[in-house]
N, C-alpha and C. Protein backbone atom coordinates (compact mmCIF):
# COMPACT_ATOMS: atom_id res chain seq x y z
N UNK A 1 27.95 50.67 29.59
CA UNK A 1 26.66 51.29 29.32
C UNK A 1 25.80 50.30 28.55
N UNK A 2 24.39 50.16 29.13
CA UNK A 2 23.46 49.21 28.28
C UNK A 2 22.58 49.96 26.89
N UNK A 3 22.58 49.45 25.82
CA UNK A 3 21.77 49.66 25.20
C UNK A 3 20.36 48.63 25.07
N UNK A 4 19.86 49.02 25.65
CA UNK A 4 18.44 47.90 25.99
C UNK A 4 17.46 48.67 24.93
N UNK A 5 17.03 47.90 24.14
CA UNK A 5 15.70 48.30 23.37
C UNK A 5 14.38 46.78 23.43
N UNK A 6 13.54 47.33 23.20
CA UNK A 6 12.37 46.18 23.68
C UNK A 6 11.96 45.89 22.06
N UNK A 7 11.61 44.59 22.00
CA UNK A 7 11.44 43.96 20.42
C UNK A 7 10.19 43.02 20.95
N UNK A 8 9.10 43.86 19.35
CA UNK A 8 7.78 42.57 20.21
C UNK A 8 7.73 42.01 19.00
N UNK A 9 6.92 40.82 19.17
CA UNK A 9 6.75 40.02 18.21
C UNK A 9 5.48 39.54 18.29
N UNK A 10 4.28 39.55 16.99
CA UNK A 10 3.38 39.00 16.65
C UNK A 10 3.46 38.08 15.63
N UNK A 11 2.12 36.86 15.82
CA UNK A 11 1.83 35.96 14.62
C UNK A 11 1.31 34.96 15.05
N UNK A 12 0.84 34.44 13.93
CA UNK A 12 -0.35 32.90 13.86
C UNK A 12 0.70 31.89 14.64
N UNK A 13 0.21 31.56 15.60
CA UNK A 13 0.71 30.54 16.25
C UNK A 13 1.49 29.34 16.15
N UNK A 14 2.54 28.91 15.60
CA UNK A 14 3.07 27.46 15.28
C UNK A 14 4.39 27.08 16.55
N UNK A 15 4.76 26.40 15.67
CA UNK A 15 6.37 25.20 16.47
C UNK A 15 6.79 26.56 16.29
N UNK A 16 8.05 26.43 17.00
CA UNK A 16 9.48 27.52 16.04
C UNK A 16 9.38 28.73 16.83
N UNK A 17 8.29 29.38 16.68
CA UNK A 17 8.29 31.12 16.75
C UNK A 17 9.59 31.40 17.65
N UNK A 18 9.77 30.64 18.87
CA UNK A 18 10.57 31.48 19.58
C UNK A 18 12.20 31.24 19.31
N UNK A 19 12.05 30.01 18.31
CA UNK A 19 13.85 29.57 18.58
C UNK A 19 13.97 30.48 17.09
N UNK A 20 13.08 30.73 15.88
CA UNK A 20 13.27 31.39 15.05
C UNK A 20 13.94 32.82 15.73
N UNK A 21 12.86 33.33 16.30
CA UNK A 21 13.48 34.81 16.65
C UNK A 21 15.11 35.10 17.89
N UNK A 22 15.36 33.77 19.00
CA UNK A 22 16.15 33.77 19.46
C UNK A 22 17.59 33.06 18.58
N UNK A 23 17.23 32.71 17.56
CA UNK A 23 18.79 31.95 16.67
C UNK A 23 18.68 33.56 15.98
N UNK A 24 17.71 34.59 15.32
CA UNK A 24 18.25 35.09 14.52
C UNK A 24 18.67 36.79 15.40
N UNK A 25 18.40 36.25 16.79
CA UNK A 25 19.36 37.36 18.13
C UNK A 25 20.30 36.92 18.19
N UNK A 26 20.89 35.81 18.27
CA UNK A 26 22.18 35.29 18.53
C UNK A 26 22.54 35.41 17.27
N UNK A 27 22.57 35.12 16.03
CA UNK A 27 23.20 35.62 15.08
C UNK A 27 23.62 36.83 14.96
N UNK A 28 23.14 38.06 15.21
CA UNK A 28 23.47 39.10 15.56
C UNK A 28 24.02 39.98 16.62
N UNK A 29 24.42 38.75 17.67
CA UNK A 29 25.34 39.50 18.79
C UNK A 29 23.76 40.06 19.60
N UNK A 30 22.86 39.72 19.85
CA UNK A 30 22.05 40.24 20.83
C UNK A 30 21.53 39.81 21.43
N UNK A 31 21.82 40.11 23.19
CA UNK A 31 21.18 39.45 24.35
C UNK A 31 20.26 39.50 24.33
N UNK A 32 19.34 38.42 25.11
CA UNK A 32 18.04 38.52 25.66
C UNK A 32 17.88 39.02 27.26
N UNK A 33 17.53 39.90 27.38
CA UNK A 33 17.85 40.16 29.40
C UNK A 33 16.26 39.38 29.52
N UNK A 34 15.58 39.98 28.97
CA UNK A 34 14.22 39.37 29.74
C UNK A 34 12.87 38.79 28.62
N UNK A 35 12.12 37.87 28.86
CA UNK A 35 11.11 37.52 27.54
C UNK A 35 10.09 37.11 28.01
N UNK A 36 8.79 37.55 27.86
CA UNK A 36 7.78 37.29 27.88
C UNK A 36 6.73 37.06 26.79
N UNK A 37 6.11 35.90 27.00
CA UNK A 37 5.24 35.42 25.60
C UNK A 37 4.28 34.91 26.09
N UNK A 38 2.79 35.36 25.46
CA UNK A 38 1.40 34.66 25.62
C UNK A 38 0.90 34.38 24.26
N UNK A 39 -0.33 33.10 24.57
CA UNK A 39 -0.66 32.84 23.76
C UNK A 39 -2.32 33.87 23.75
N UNK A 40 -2.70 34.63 22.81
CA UNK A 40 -4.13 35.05 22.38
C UNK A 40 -4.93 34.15 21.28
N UNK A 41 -5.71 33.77 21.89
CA UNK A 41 -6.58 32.72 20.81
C UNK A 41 -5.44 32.12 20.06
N UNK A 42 -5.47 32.43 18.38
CA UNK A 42 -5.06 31.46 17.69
C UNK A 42 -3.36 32.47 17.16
N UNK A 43 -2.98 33.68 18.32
CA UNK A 43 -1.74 34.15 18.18
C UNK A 43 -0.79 34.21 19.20
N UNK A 44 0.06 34.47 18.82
CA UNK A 44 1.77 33.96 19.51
C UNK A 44 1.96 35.55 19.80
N UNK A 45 2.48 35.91 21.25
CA UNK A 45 2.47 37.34 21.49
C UNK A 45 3.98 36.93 22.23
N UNK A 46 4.60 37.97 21.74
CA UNK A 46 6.09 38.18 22.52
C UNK A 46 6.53 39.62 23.04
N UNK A 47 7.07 39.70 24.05
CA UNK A 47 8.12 40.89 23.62
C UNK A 47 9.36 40.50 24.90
N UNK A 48 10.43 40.96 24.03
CA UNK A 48 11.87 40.54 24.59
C UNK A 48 12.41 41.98 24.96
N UNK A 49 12.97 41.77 26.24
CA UNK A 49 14.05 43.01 25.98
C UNK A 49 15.71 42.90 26.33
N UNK A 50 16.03 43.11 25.07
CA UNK A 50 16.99 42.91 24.39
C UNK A 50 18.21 44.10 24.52
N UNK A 51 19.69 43.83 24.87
CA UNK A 51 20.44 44.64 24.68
C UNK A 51 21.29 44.38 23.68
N UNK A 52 21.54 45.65 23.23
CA UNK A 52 22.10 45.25 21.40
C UNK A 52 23.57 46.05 21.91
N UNK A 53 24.16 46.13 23.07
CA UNK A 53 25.70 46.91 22.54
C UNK A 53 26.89 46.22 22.10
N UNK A 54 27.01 44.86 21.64
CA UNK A 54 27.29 44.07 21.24
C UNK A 54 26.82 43.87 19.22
N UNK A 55 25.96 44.32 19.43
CA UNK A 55 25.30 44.08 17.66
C UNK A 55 26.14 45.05 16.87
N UNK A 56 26.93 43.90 15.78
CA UNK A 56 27.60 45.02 15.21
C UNK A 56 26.59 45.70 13.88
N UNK A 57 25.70 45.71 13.95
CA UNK A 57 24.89 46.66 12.96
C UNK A 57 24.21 47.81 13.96
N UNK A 58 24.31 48.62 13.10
CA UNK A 58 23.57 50.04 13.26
C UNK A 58 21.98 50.03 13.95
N UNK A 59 21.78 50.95 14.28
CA UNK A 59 19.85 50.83 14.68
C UNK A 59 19.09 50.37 13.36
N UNK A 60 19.73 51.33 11.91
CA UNK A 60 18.91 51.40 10.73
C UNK A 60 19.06 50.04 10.17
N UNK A 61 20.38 49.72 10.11
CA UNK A 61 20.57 48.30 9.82
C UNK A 61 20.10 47.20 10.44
N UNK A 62 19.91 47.22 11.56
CA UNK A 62 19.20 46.27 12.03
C UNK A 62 17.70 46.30 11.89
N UNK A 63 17.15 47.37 11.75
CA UNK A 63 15.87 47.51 11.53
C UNK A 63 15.30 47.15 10.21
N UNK A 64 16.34 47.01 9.43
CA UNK A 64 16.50 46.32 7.67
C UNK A 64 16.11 45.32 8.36
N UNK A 65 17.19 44.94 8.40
CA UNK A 65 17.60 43.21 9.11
C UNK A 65 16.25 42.63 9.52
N UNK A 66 15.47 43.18 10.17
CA UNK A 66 14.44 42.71 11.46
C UNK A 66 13.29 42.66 10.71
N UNK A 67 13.06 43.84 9.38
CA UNK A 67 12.17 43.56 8.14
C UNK A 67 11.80 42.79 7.97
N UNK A 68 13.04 41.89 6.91
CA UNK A 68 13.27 41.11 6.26
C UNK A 68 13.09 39.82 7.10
N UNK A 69 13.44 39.52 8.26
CA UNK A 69 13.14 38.60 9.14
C UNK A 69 11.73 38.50 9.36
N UNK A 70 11.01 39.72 9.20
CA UNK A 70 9.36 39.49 9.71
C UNK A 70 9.07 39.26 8.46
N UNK A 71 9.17 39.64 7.32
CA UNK A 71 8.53 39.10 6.12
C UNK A 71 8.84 37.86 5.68
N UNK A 72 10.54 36.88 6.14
CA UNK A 72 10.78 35.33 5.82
C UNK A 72 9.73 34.60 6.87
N UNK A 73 9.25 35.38 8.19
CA UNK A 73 9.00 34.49 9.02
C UNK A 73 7.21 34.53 9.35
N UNK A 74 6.86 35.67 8.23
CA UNK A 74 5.37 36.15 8.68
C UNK A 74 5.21 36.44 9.99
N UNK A 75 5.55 36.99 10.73
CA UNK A 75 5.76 37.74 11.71
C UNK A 75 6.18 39.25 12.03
N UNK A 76 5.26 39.66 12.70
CA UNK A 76 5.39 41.08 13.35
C UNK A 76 6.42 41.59 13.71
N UNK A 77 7.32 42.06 13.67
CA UNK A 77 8.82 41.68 14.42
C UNK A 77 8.83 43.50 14.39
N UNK A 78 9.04 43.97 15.64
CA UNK A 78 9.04 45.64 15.97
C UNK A 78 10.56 45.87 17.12
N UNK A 79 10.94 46.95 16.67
CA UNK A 79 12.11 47.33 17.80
C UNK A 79 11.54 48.77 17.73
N UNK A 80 11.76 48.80 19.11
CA UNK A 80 11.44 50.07 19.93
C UNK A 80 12.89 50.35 21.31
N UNK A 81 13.13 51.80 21.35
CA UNK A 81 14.07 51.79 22.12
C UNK A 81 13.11 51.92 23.76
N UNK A 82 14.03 51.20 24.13
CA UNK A 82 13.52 50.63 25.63
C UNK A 82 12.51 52.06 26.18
N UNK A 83 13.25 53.29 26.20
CA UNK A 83 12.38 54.52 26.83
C UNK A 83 11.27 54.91 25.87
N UNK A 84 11.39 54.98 25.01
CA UNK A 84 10.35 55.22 24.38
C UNK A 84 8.94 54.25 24.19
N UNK A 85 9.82 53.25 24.55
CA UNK A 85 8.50 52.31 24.84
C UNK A 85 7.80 51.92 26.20
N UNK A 86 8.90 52.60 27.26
CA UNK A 86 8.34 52.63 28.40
C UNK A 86 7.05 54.13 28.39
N UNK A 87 7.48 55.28 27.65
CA UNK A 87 6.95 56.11 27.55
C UNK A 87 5.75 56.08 26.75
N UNK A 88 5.75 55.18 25.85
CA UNK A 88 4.01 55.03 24.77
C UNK A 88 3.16 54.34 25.77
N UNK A 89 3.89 53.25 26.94
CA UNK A 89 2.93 52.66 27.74
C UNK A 89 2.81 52.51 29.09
N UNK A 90 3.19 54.30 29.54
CA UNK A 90 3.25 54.23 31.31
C UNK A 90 1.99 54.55 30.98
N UNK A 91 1.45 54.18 32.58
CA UNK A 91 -0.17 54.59 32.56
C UNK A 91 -0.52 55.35 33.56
């Protein structure tokens, strides 16, 4: 069984953004199935979707985790479970 949840990511544009957020998925046991990233003017737009049944932390714990990562990295860093985010943006 997959646990797929979608993780977006905002911020001011530099080097890094993406190996930052993919070293600190692999630190945590979590695939990338699919990633898409644009650039808007002078910001870095992502969103990954990610299966976590492998992550040995919790939803809440990881959502600590993913905090603290957007506040070391100044970055937006959001997890949403895959349906519910298909559901905020069917049209």
């Amino acid at each position: 069984m997959t646990d797929y949840s979608v993780l977006t990511v905002i911020g001011k544009d530099r080097i890094g953004i993406v190996a930052e957020v993919a070293t600190f998925l692999a630190q945590h046991q979590i695939n990338i199935i699919n990633i898409s990233q644009q650039l808007m003017d002078d910001y870095f737009t992502m969103i990954i979707l990610v299966d976590l049944a492998e992550c040995p932390q919790n939803r809440t714990e990881l959502t600590q985790l993913l905090m603290q990562q957007s506040k070391a990295t100044a970055l937006d860093i959001r997890l949403q479970d895959q349906q519910l985010f298909n559901a905020m943006y069917r049209i």
